[in-house]
C-alpha atoms as a PDB file:
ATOM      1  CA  UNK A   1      27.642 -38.659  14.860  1.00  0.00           C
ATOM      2  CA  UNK A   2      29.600 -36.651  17.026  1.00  0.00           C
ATOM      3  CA  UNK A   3      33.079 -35.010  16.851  1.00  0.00           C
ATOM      4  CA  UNK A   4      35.446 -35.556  20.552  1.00  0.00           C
ATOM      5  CA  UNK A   5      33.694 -31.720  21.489  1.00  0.00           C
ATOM      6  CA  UNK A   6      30.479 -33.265  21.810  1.00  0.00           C
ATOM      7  CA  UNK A   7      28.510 -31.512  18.989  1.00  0.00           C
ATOM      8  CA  UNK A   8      26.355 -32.337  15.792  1.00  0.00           C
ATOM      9  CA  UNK A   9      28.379 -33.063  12.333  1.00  0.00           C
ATOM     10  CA  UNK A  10      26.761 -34.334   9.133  1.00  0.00           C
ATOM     11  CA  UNK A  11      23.692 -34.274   7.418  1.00  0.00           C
ATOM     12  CA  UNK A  12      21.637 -34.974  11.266  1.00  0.00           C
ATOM     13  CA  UNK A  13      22.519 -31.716  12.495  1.00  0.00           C
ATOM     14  CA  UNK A  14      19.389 -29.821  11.268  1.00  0.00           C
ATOM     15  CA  UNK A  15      16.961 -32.337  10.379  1.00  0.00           C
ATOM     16  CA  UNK A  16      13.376 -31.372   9.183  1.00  0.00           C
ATOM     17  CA  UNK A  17      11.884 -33.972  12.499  1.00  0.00           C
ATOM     18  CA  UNK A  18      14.096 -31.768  14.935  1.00  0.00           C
ATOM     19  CA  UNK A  19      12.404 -28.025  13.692  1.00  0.00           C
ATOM     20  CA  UNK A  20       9.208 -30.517  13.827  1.00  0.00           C
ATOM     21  CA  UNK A  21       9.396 -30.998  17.435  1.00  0.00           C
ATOM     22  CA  UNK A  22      10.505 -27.413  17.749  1.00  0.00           C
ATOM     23  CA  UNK A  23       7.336 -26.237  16.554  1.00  0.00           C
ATOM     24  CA  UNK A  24       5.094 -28.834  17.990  1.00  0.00           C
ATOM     25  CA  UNK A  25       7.047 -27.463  21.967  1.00  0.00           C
ATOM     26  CA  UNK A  26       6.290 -23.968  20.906  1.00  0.00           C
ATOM     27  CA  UNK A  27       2.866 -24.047  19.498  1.00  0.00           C
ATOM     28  CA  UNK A  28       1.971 -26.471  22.958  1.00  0.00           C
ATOM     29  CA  UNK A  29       4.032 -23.378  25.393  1.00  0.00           C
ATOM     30  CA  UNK A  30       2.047 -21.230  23.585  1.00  0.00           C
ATOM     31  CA  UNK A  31      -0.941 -22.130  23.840  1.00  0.00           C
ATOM     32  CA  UNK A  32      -0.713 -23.647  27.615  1.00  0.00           C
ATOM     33  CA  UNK A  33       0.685 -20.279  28.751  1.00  0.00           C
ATOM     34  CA  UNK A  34      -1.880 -18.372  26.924  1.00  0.00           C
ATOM     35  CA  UNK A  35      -4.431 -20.388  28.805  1.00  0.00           C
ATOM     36  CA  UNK A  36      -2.648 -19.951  32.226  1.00  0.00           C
ATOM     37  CA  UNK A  37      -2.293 -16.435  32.027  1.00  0.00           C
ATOM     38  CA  UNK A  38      -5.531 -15.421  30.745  1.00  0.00           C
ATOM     39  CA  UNK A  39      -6.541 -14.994  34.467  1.00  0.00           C
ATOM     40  CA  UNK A  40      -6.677 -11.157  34.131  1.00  0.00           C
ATOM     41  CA  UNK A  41      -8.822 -11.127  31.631  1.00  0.00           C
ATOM     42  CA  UNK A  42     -11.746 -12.901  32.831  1.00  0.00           C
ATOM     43  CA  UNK A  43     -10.956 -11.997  36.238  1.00  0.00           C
ATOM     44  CA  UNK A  44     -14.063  -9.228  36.533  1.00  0.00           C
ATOM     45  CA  UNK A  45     -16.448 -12.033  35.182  1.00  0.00           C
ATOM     46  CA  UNK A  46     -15.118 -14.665  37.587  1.00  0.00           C
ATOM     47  CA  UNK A  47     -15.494 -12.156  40.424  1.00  0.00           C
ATOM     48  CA  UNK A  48     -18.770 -11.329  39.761  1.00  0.00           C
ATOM     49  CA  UNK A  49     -19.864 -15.144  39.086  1.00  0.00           C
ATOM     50  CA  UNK A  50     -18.619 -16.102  42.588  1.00  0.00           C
ATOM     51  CA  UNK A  51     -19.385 -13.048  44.377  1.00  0.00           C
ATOM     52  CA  UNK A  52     -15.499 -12.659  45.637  1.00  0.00           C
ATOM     53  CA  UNK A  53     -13.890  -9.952  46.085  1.00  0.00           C
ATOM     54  CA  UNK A  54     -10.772  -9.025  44.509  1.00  0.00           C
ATOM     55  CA  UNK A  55      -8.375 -10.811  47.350  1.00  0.00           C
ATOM     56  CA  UNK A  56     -10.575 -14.112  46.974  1.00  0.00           C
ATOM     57  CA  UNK A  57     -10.230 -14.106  43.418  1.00  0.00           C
ATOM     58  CA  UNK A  58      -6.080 -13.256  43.417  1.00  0.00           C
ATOM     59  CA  UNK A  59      -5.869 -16.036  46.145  1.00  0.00           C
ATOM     60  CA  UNK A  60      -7.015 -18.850  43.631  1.00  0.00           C
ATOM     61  CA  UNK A  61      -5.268 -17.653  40.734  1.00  0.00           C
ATOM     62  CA  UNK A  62      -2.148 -17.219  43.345  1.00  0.00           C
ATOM     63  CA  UNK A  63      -2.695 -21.058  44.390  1.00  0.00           C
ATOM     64  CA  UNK A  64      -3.552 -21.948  40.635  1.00  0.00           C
ATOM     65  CA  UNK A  65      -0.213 -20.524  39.748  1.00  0.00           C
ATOM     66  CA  UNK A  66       2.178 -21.957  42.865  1.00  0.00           C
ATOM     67  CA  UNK A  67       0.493 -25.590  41.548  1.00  0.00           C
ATOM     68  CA  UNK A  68       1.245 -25.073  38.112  1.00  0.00           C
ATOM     69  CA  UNK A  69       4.264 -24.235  38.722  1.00  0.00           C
ATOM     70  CA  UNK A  70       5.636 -26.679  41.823  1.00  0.00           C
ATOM     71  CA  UNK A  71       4.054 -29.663  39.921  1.00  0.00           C
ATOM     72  CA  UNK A  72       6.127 -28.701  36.952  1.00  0.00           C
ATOM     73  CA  UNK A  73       9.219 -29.151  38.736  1.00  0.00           C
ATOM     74  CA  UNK A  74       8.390 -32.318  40.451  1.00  0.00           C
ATOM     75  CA  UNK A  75       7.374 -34.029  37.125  1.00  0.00           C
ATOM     76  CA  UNK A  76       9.586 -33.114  35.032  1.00  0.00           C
ATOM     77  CA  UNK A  77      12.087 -34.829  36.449  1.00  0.00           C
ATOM     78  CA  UNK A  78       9.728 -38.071  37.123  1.00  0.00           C
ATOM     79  CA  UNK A  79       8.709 -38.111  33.300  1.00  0.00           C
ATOM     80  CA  UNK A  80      12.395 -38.117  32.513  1.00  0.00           C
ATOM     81  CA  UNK A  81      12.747 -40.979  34.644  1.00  0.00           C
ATOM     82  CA  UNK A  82      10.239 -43.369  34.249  1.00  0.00           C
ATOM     83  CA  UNK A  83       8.773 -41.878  30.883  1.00  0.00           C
ATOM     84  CA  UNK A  84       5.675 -39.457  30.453  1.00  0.00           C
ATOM     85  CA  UNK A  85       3.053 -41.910  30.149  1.00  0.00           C
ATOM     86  CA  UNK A  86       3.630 -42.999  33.230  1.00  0.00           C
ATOM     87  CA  UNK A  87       3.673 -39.910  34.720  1.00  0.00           C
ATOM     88  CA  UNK A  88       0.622 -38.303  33.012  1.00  0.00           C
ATOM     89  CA  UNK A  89      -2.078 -41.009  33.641  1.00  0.00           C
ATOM     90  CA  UNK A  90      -3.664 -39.944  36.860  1.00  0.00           C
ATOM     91  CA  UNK A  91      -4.150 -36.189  35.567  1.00  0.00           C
ATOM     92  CA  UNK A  92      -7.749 -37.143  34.803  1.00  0.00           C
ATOM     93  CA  UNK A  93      -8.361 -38.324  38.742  1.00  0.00           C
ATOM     94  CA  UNK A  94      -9.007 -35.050  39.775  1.00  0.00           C
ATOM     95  CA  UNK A  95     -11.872 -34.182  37.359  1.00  0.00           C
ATOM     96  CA  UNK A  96     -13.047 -37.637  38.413  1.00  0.00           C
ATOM     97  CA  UNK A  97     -13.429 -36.974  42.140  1.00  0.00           C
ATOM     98  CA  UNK A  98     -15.041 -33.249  40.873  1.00  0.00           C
ATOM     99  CA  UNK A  99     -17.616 -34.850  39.020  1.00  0.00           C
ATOM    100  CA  UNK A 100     -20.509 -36.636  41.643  1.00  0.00           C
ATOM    101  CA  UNK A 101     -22.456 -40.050  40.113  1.00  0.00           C
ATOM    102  CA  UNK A 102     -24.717 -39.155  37.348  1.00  0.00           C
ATOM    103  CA  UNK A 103     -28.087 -41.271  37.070  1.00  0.00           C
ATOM    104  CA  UNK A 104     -28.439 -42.868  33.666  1.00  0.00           C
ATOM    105  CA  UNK A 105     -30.194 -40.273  31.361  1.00  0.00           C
ATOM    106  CA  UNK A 106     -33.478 -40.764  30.439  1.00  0.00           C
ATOM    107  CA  UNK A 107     -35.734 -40.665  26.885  1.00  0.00           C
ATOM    108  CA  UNK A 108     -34.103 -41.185  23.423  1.00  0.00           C
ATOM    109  CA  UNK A 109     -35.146 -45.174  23.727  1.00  0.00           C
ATOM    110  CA  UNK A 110     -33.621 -45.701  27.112  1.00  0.00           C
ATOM    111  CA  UNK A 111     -36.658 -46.764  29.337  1.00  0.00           C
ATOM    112  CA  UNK A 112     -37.999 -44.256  31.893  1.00  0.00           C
END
């Protein structure tokens, strides 16, 4: 229901669902950007681990960053358009082509 201005009248205005998905966006921003930006503090360890430098290090969270960010704007408008299930199912190819063939694990019944 909405007045010739364009806005919200009535009892749908403020529904319980609506502060639902308002929680459900901030808790997920929250937590993605908490992740994301954590960079600094494990960014000693991950030096260390890798034996980079400070530059090295900067330069991957730099790229990390620029990706995040560019691939953001290119699907957001894509999920709008053909829906985010679409959009989302080849996130896991990248972690696929990370991963090399694994030989079937051995013991626990299997035969050897």
């Amino acid at each position: 229901m909405t007045d010739r201005g364009g806005s919200v009248s009535g009892p749908d205005r403020d529904s319980v669902r609506a502060w639902v998905v308002v929680a459900a966006a901030f808790t997920a921003l929250f937590t993605l950007f908490g992740v994301v930006f954590s960079f600094g503090a494990f960014f000693s360890p991950i030096s260390a681990e890798f034996g980079a430098g400070r530059a090295a290090a900067s330069v991957v969270f730099s790229l990390t960053s620029l990706l995040f960010f560019t691939l953001g704007a290119l699907s957001g408008p894509a999920a709008d358009r053909v829906g985010p299930g679409r959009c989302c199912w080849p996130a896991p190819a990248p972690s696929a082509w990370d991963s090399p063939p694994r030989p079937p694990p051995t013991g626990c019944g299997s035969p050897t």
